[in-house]
Protein backbone atom coordinates (compact mmCIF):
# COMPACT_ATOMS: atom_id res chain seq x y z
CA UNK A 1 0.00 0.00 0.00
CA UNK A 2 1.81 3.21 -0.96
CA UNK A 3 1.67 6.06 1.79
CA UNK A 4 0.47 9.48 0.60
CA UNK A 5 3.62 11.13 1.12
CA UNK A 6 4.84 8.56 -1.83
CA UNK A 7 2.54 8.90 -3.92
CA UNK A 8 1.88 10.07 -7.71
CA UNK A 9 -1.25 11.67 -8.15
CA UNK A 10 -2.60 12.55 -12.07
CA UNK A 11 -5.01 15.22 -12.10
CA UNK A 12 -6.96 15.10 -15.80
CA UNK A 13 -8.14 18.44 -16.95
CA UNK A 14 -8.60 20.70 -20.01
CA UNK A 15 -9.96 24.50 -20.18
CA UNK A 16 -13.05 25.59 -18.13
CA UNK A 17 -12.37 23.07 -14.77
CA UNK A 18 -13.77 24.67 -12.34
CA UNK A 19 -10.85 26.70 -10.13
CA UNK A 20 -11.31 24.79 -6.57
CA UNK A 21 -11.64 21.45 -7.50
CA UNK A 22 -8.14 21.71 -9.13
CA UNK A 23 -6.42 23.99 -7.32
CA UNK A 24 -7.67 22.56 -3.54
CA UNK A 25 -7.02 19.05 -4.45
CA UNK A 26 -3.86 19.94 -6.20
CA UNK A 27 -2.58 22.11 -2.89
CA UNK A 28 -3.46 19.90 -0.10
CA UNK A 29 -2.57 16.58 -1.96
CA UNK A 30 0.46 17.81 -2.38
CA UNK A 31 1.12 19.68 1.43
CA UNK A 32 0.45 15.75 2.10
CA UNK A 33 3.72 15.00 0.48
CA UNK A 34 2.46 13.66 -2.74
CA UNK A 35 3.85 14.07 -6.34
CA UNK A 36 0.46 15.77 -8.38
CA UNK A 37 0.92 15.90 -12.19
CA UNK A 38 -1.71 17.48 -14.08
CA UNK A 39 -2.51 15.69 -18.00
CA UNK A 40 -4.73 17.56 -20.40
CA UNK A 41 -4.93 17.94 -24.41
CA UNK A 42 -2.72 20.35 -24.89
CA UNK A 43 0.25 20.98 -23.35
CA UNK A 44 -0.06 24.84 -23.33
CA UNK A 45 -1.32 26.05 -19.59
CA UNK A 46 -4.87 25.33 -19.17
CA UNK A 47 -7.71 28.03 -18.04
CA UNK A 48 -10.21 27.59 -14.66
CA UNK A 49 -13.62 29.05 -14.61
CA UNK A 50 -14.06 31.02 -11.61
CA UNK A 51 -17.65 31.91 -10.48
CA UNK A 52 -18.81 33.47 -13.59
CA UNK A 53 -16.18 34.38 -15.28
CA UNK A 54 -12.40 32.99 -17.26
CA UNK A 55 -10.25 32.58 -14.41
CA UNK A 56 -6.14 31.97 -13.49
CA UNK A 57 -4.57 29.45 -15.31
CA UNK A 58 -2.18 25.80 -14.45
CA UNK A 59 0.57 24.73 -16.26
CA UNK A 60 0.44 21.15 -17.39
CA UNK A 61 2.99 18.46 -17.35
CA UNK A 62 1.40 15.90 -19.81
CA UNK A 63 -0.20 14.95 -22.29
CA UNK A 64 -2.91 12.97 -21.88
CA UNK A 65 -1.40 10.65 -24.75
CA UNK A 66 1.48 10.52 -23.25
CA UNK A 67 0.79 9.03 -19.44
CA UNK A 68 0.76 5.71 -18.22
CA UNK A 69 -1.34 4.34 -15.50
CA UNK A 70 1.37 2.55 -14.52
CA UNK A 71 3.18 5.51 -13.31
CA UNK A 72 0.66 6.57 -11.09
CA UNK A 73 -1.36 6.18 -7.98
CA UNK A 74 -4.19 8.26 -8.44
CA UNK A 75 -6.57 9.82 -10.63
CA UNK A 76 -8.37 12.83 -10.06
CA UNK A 77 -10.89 14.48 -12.36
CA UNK A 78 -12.44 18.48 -11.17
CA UNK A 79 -15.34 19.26 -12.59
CA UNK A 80 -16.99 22.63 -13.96
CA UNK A 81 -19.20 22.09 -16.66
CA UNK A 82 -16.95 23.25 -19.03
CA UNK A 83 -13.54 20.75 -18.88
CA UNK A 84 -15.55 17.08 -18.06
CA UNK A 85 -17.73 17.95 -20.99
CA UNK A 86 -15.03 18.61 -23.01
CA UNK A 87 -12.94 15.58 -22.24
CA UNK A 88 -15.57 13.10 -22.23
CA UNK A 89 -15.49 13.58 -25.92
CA UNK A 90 -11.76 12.74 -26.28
CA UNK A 91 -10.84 8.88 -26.86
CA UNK A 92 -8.13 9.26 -25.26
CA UNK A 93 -8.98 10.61 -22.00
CA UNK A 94 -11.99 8.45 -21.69
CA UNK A 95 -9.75 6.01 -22.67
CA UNK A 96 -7.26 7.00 -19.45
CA UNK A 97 -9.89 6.98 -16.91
CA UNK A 98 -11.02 3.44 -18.61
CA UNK A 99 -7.62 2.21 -17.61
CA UNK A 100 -7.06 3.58 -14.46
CA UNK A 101 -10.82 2.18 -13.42
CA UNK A 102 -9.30 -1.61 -14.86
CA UNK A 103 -6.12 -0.95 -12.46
CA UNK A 104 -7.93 -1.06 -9.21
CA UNK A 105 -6.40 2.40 -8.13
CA UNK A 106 -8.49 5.38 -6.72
CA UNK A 107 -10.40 7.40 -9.62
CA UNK A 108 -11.74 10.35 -8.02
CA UNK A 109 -14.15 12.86 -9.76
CA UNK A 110 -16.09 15.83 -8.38
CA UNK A 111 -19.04 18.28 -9.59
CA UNK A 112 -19.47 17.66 -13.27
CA UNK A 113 -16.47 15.20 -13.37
CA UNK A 114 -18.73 12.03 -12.93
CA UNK A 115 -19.45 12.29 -16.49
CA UNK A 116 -15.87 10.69 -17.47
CA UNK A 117 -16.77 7.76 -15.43
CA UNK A 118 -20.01 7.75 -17.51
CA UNK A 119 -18.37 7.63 -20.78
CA UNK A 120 -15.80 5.28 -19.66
CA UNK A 121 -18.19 2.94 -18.37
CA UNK A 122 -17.49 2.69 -15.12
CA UNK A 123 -20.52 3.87 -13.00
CA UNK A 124 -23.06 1.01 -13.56
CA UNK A 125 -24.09 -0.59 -10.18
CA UNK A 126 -21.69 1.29 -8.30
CA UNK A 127 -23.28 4.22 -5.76
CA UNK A 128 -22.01 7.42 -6.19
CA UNK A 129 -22.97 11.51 -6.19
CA UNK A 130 -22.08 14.30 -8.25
CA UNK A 131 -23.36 17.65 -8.73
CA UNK A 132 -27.15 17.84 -8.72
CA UNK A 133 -27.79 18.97 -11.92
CA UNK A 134 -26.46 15.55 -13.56
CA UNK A 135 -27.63 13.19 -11.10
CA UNK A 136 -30.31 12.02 -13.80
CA UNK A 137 -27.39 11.27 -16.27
CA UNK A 138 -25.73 9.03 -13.29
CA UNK A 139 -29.02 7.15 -12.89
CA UNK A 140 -29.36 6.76 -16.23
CA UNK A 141 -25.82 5.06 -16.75
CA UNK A 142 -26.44 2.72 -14.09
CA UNK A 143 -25.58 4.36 -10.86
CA UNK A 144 -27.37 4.18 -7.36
CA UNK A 145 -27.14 8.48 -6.92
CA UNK A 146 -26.66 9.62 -3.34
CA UNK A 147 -26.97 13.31 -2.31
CA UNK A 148 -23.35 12.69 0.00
CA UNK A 149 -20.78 14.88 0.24
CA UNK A 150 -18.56 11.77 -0.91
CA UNK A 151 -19.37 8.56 -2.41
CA UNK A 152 -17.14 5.33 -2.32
CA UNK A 153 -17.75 2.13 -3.98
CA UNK A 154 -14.27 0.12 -4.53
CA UNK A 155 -11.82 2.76 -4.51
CA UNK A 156 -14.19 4.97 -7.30
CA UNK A 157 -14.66 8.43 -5.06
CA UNK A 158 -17.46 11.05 -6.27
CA UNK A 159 -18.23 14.28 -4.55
CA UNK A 160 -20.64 16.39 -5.16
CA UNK A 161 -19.46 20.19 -5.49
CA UNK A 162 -16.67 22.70 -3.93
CA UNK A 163 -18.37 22.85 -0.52
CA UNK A 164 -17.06 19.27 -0.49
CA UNK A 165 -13.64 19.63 -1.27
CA UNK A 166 -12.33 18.95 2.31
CA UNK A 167 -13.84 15.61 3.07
CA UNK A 168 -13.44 14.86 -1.25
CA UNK A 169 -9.12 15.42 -0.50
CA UNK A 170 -9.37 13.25 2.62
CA UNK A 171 -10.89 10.29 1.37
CA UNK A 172 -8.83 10.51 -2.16
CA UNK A 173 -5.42 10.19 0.32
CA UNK A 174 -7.56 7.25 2.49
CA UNK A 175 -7.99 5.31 -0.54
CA UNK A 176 -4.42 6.05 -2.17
CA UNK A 177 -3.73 5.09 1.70
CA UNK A 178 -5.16 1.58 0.84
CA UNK A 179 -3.76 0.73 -2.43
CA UNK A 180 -5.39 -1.17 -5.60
CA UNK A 181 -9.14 -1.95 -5.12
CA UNK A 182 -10.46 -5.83 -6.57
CA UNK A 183 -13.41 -3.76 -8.78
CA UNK A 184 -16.04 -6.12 -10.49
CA UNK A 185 -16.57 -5.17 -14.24
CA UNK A 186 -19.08 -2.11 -14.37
């Protein structure tokens, strides 16, 4: 089981994530002692949405072409309506998340981020929550929806918006924490 202060963390985002759920998780993860990488489709710095307006921007270190589960402990996907939406329509990151859901390791997603675990297939008969605006599209992919501030089932952590964030970081380092998760096939 790797300890947090070991581990490699892969945030997945594109433009339009909302600002907290990258920056918190990205922060704190690493003020645990973790290595946090961020992935995206271009490797130009990537742009938050914050409140109702563009926001500041993150540089990132991959591409998302160019990681390997392998290499990491973690994945973590912020929402925003903006970045899942975009990515859920790129093969290749709905092809990461596919992988890192087959390896057992923690996939965490918050907000608008459940709809990557949509695409990739991993949400059917598994509870989870996610923002309320797209708890229909969970149901409708399979998922038992709970209106939690965090939702578990086999290492696959959902949260449901910014006012989350604090118990969302602290079960994403619990779960690192515990390693690889046996997953039945979603």
């Amino acid at each position: 089981m790797p300890s947090i202060h070991s581990a490699r963390i892969l945030i997945l985002s594109t433009d339009g994530y909302e600002r907290s759920e990258l920056r918190f998780p990205l922060d704190k993860l690493k003020a645990h002692g973790a290595k946090v990488e961020i992935a995206s489709l271009k490797k130009a710095p990537i742009k938050s949405w914050d409140d109702k307006n563009w926001g500041d921007t993150v540089d990132v270190d991959h591409l998302v072409g160019d990681v390997s589960v392998e290499d990491y402990d973690a994945l973590v996907i912020p929402g925003g309506q903006i970045n899942p939406d975009i990515l859920r329509a790129d093969k290749g990151a709905v092809d990461l998340v596919k992988n890192f859901v087959q390896s057992g390791k923690p996939v965490a997603a918050i907000c608008h981020g459940p709809w990557l675990l949509i695409e990739a297939g991993a949400l059917k008969g598994r509870k989870a929550t996610s923002y309320a605006s797209i708890k229909t599209d969970l149901m409708n992919a399979g998922a038992a929806w709970r209106d939690e501030a965090v939702v578990t089932d086999q290492g696959i952590i959902t949260s449901r918006s910014p006012n989350d964030l604090d118990v969302f970081v602290a079960k994403i380092v619990e779960e690192v924490e515990e390693g690889r998760h046996d997953r039945r096939a979603a």
